[in-house]
C-alpha atoms as a PDB file:
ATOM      1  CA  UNK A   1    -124.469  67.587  42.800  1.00  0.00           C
ATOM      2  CA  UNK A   2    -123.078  65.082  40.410  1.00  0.00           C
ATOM      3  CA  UNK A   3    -122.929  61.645  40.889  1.00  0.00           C
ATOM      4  CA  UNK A   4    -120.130  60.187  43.354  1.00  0.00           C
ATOM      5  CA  UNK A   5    -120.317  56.408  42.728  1.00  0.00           C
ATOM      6  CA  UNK A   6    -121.382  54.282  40.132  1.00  0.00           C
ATOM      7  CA  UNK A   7    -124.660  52.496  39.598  1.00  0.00           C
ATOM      8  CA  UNK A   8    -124.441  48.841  39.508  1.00  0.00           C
ATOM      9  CA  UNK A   9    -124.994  46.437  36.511  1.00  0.00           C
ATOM     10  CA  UNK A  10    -127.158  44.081  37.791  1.00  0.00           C
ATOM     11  CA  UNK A  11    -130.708  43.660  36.096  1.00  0.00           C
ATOM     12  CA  UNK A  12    -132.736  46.524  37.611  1.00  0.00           C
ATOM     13  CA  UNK A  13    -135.455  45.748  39.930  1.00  0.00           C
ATOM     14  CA  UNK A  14    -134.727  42.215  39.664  1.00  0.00           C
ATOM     15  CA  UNK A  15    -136.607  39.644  42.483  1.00  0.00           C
ATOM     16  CA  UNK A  16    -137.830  42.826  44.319  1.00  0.00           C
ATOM     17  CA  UNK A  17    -141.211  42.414  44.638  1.00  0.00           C
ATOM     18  CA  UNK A  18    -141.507  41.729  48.019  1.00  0.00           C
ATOM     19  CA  UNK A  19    -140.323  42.544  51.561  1.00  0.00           C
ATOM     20  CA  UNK A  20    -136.135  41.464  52.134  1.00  0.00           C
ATOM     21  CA  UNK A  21    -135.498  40.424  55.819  1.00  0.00           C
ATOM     22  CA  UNK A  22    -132.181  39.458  57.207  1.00  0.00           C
ATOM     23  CA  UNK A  23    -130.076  39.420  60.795  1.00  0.00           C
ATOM     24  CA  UNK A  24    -128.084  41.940  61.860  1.00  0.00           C
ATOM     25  CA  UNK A  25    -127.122  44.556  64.645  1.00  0.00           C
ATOM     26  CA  UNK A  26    -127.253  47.720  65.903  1.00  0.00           C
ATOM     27  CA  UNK A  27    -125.157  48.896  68.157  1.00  0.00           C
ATOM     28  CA  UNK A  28    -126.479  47.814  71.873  1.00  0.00           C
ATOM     29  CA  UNK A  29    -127.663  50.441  74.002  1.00  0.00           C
ATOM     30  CA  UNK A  30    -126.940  53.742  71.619  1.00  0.00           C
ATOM     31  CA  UNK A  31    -129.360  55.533  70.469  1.00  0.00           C
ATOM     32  CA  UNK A  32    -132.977  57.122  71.359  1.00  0.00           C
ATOM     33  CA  UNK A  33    -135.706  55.458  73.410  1.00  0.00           C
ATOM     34  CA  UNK A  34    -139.242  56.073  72.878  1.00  0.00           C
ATOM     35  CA  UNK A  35    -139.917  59.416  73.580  1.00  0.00           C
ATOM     36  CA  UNK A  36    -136.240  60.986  73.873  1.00  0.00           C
ATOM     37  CA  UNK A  37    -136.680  63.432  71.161  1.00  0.00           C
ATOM     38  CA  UNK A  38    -137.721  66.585  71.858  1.00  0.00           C
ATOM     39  CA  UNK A  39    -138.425  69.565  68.904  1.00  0.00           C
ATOM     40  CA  UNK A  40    -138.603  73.122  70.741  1.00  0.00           C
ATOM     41  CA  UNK A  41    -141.381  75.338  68.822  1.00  0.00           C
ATOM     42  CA  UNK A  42    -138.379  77.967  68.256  1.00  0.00           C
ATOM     43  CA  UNK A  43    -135.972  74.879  66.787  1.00  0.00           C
ATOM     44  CA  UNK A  44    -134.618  76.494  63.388  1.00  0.00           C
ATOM     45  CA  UNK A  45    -131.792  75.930  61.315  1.00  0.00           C
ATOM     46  CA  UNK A  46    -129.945  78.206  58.684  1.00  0.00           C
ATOM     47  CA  UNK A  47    -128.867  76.823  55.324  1.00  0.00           C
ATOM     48  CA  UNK A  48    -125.106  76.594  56.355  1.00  0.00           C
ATOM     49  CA  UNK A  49    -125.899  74.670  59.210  1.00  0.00           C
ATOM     50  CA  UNK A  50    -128.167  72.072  57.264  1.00  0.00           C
ATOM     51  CA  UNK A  51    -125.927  71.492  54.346  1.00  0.00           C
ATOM     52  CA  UNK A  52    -123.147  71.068  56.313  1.00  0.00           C
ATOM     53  CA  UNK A  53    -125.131  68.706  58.551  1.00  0.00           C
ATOM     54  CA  UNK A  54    -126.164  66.620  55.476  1.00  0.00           C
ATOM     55  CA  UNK A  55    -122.614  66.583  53.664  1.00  0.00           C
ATOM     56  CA  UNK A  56    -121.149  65.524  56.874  1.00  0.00           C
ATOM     57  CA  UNK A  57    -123.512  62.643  57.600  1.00  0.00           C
ATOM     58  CA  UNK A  58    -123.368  60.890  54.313  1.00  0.00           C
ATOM     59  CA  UNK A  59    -120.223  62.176  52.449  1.00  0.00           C
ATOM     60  CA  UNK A  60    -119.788  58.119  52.224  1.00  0.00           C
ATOM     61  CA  UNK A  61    -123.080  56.848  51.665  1.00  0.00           C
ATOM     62  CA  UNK A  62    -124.636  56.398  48.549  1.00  0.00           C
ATOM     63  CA  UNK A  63    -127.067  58.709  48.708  1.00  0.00           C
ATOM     64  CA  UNK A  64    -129.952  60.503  47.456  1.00  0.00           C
ATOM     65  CA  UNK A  65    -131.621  63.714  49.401  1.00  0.00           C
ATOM     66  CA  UNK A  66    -133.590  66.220  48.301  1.00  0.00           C
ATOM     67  CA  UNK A  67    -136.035  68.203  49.308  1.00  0.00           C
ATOM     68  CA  UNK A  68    -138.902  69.858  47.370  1.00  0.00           C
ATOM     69  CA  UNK A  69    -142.084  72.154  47.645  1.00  0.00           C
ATOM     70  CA  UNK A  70    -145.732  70.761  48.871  1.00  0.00           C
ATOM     71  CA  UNK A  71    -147.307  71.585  45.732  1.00  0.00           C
ATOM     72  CA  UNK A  72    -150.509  68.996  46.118  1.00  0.00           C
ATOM     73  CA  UNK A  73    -152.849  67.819  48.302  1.00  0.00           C
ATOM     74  CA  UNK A  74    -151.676  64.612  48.396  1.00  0.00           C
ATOM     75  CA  UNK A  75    -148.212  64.666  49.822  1.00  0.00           C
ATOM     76  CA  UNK A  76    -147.145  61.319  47.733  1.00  0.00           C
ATOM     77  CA  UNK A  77    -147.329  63.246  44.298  1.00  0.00           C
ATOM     78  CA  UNK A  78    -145.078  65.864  45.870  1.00  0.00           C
ATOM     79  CA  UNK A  79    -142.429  62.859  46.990  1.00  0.00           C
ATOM     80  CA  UNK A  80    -142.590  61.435  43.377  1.00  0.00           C
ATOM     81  CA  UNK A  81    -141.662  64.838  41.899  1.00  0.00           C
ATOM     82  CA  UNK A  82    -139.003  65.237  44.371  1.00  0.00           C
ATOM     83  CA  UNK A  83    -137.801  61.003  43.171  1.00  0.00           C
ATOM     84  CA  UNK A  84    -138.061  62.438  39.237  1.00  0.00           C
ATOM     85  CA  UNK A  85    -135.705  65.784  40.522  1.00  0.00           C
ATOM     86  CA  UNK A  86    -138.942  67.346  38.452  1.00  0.00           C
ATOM     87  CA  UNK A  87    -138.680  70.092  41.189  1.00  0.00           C
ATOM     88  CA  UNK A  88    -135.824  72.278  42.820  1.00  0.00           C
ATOM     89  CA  UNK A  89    -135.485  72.604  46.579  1.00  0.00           C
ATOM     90  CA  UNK A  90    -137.777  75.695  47.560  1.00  0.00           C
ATOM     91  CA  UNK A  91    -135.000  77.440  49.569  1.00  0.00           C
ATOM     92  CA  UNK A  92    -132.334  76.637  47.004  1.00  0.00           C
ATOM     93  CA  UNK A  93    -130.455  74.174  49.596  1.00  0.00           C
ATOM     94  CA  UNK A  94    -127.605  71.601  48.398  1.00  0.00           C
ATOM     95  CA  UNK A  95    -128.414  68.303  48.659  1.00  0.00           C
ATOM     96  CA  UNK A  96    -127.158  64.592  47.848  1.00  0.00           C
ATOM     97  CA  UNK A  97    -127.462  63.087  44.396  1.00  0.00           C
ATOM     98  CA  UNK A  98    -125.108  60.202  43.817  1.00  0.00           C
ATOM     99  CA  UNK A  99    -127.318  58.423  41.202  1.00  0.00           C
ATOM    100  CA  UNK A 100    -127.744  61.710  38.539  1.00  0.00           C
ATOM    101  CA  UNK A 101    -125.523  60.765  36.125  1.00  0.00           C
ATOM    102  CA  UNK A 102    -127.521  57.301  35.803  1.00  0.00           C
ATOM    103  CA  UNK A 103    -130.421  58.694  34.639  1.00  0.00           C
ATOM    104  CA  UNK A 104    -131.129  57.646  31.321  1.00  0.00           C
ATOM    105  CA  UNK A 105    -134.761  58.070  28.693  1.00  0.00           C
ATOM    106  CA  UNK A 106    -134.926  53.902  29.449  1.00  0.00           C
ATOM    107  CA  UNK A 107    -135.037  54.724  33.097  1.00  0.00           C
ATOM    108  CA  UNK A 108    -135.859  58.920  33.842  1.00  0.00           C
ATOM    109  CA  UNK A 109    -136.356  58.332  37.594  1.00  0.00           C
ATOM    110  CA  UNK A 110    -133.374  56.207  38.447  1.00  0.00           C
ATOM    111  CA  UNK A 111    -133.058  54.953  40.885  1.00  0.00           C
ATOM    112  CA  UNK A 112    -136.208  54.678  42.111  1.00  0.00           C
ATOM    113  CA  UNK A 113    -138.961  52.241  40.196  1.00  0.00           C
ATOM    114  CA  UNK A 114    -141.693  49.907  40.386  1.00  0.00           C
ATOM    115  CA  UNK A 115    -140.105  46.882  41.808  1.00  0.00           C
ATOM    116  CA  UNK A 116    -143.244  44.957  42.385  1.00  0.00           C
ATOM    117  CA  UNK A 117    -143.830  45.001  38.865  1.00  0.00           C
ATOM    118  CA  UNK A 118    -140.565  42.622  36.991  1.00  0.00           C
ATOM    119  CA  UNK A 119    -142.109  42.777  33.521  1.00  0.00           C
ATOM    120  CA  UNK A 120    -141.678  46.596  33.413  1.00  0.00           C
ATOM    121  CA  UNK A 121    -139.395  47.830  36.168  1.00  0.00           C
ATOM    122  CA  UNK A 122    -139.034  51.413  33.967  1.00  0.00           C
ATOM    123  CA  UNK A 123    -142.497  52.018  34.623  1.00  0.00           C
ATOM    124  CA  UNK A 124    -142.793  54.839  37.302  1.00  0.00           C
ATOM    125  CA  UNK A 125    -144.086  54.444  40.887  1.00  0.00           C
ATOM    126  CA  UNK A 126    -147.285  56.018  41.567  1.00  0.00           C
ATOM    127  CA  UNK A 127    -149.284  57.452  44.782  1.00  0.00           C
ATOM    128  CA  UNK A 128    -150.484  54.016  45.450  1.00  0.00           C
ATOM    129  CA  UNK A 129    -146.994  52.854  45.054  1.00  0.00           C
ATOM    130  CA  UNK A 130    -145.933  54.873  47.411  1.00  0.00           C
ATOM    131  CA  UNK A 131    -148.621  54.633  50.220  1.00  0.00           C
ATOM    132  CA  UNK A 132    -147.818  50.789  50.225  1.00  0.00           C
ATOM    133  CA  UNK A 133    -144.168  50.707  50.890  1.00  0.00           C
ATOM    134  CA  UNK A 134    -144.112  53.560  53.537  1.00  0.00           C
ATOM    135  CA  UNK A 135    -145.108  53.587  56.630  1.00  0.00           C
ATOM    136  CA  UNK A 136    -145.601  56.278  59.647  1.00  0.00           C
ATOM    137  CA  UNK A 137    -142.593  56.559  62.279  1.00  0.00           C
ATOM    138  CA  UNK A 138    -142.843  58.770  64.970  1.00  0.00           C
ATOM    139  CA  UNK A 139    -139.902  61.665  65.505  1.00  0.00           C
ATOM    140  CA  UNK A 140    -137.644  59.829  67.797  1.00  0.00           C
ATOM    141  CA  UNK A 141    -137.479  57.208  64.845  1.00  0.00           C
ATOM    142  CA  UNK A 142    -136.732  59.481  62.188  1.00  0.00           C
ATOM    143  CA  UNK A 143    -134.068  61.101  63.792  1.00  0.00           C
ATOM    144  CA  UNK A 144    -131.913  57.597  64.752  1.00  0.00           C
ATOM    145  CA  UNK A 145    -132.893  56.473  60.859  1.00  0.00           C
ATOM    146  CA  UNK A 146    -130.937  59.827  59.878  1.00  0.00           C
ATOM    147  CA  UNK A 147    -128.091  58.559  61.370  1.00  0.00           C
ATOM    148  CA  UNK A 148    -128.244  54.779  60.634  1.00  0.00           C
ATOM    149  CA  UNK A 149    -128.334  55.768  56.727  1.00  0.00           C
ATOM    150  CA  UNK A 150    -124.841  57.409  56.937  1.00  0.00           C
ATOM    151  CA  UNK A 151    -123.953  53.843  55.053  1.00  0.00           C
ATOM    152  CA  UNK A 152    -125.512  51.145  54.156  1.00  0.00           C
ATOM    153  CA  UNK A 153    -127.178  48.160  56.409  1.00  0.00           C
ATOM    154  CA  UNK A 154    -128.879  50.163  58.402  1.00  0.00           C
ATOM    155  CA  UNK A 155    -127.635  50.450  61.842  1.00  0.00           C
ATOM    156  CA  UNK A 156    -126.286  52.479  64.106  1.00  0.00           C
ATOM    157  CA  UNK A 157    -123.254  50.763  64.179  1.00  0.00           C
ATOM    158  CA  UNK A 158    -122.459  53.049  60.832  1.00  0.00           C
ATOM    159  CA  UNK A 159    -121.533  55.912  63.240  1.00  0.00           C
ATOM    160  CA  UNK A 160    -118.752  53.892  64.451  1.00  0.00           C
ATOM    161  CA  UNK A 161    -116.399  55.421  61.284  1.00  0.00           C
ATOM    162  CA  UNK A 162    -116.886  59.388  62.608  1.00  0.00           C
ATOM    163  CA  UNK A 163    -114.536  61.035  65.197  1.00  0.00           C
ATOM    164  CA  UNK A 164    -117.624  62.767  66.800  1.00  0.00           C
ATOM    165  CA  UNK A 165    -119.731  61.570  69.783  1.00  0.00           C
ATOM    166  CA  UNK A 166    -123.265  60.171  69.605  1.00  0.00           C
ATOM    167  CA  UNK A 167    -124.620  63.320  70.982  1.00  0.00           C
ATOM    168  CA  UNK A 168    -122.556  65.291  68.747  1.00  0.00           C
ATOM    169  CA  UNK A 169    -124.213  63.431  65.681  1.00  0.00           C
ATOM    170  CA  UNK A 170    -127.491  63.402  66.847  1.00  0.00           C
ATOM    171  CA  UNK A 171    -127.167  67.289  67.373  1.00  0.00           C
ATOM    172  CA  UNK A 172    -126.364  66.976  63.024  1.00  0.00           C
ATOM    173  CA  UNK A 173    -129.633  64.653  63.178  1.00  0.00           C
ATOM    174  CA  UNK A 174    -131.364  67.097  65.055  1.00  0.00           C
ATOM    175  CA  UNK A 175    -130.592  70.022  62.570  1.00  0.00           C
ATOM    176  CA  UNK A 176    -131.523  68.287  59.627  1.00  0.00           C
ATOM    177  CA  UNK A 177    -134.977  67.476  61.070  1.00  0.00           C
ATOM    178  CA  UNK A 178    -135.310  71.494  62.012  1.00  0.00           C
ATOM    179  CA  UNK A 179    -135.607  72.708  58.627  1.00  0.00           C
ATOM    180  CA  UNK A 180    -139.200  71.404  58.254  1.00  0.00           C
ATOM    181  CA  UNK A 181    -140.443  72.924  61.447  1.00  0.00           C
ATOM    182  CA  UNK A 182    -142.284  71.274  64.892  1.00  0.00           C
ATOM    183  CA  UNK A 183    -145.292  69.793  63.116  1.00  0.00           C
ATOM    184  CA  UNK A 184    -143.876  67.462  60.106  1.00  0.00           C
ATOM    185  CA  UNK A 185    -144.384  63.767  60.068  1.00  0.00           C
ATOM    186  CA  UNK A 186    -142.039  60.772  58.898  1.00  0.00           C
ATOM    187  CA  UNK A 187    -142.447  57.821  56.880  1.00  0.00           C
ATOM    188  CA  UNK A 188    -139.757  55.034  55.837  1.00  0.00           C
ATOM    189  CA  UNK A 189    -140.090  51.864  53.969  1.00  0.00           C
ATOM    190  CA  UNK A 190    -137.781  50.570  56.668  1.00  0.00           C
ATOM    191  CA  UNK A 191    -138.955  47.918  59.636  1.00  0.00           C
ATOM    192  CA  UNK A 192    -136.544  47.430  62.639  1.00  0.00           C
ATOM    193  CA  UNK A 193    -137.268  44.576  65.217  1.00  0.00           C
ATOM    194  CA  UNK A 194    -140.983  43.757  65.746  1.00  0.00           C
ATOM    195  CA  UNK A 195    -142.493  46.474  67.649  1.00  0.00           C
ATOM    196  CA  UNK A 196    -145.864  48.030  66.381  1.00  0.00           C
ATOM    197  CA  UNK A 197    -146.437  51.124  67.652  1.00  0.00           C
ATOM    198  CA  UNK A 198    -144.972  53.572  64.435  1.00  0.00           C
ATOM    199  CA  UNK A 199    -141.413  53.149  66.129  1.00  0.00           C
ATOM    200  CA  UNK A 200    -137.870  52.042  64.746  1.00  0.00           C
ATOM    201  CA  UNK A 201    -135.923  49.493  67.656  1.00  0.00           C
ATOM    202  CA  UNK A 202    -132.372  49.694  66.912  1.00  0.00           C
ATOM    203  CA  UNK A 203    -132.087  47.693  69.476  1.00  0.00           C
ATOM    204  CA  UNK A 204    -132.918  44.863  67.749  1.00  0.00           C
ATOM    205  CA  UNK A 205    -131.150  42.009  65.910  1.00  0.00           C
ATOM    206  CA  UNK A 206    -132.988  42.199  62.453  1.00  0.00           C
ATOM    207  CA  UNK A 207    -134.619  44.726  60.267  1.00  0.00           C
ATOM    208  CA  UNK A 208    -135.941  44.683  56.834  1.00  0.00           C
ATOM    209  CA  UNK A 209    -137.801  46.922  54.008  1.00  0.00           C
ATOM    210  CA  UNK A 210    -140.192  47.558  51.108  1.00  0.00           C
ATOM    211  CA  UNK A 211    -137.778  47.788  47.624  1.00  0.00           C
ATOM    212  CA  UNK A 212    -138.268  50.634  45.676  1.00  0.00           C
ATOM    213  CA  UNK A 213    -135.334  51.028  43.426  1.00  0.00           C
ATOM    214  CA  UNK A 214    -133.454  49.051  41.328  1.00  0.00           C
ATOM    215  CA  UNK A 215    -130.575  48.346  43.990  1.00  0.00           C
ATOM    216  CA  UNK A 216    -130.359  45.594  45.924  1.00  0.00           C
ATOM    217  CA  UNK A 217    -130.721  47.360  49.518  1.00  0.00           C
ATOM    218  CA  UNK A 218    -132.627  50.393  49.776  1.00  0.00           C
ATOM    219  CA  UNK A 219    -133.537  52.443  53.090  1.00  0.00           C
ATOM    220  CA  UNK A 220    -135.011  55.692  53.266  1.00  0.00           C
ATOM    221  CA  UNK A 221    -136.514  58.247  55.031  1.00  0.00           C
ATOM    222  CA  UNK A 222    -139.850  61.380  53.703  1.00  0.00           C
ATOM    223  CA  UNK A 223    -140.406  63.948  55.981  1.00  0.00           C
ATOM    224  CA  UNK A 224    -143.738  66.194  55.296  1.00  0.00           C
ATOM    225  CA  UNK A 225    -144.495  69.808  56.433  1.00  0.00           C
ATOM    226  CA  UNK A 226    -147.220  72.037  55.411  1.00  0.00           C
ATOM    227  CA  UNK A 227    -144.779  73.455  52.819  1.00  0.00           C
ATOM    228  CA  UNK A 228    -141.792  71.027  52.120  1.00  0.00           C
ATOM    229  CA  UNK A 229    -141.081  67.224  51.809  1.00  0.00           C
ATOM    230  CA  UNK A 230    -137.565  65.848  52.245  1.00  0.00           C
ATOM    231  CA  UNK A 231    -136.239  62.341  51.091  1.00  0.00           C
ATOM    232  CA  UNK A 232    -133.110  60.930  52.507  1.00  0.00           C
ATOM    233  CA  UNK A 233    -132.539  57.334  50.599  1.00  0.00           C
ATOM    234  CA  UNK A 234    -129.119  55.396  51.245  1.00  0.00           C
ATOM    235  CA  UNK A 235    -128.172  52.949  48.545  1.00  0.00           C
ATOM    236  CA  UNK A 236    -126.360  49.238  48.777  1.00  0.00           C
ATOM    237  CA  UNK A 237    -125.228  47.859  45.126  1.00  0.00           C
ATOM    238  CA  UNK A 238    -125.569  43.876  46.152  1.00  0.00           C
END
């Protein structure tokens, strides 16, 4: 898909070497506790039904989501081929690329980079890179992070714009996570609130993250499965 919104203009990868924290809020009392989600074994989706899912939930972001084939052993090589678009989605399935067109030879992988390193912020992220600045969230985590990336500033308070109901957008949350089966696992470079058992609190009145593109806000989401990884990243130009 090409790109929907422009890149911004600021120096790329500028003062991102390190962890951003600031206050904010999610919206009190929505959302999944510990434990809520539940994948059945026989959970499956169809490629209408996941598409639509994902064009629905962030037809406003600015977004990036792809999905691409487990193609080594190490599933971080497989999420920086899917960050380069070096591979297609293995089932041919649409998703989100709002930062294509800003590709350029100075920066191939836009907008994803090595923000630790300022002197050379075109140099690409590597395995290492990537083990650093994610970490492992359990399932009822991923699935509210779906949701609280339909904009930027992660929070559930984003879901406030859509005419459906929590449970109807959960249900959309729910049937993007089915495509890659009952046994994947998630990792985000996102923290919320300050609890330390692989768990997101959206409860909580501050959250922060690991840079690792040249915006100014980044928050994303990789799901792994035996056969497929998925990346959903939502963008903030500040």
């Amino acid at each position: 898909m090409s790109a929907r919104t422009q890149a911004p203009t600021s120096t790329p990868c500028e003062d991102l070497g390190r962890t951003w924290w600031w206050r904010g809020s999610a919206t009190e009392g929505e959302g999944m506790q510990d434990g809520d989600l539940r994948v059945s074994e026989d959970m499956t989706t169809d490629q209408t039904s996941w598409e639509a899912a994902v064009r629905h939930l962030y037809e406003d972001a600015f977004t990036f989501s792809a999905t691409g084939p487990r193609a080594h052993e190490d599933w971080r090589a497989d999420v920086l081929a899917v960050m380069a678009r070096a591979v297609p989605d293995p089932r041919g399935w649409a998703g989100l690329d709002d930062t294509a067109n800003e590709r350029s030879p100075e920066y191939p992988d836009f907008p994803f980079c090595r923000p630790a390193l300022q002197s050379d912020p075109s140099r690409p992220l590597t395995p290492t890179d990537i083990g650093e600045r994610l970490h492992e969230i359990d399932r009822a985590s991923a699935e509210n992070l779906l949701l609280a990336l339909t904009d930027d500033g992660c929070t559930l308070r984003n879901l406030e714009r859509f005419t459906e109901s929590f449970d109807e957008l959960q249900n959309m949350a729910r049937t993007v996570l089915a495509r890659y089966g009952d046994t994947f696992t998630c990792y985000t470079n996102v923290t919320v609130g300050a609890r330390k058992d692989d768990t997101l609190d959206f409860g909580a009145s501050h959250w922060g993250y690991t840079p690792m593109t040249f915006y100014g806000e980044d928050c994303g989401l990789v799901i792994v499965s035996d056969t497929e990884v998925g990346l959903f990243w939502s963008f903030d130009a500040i």
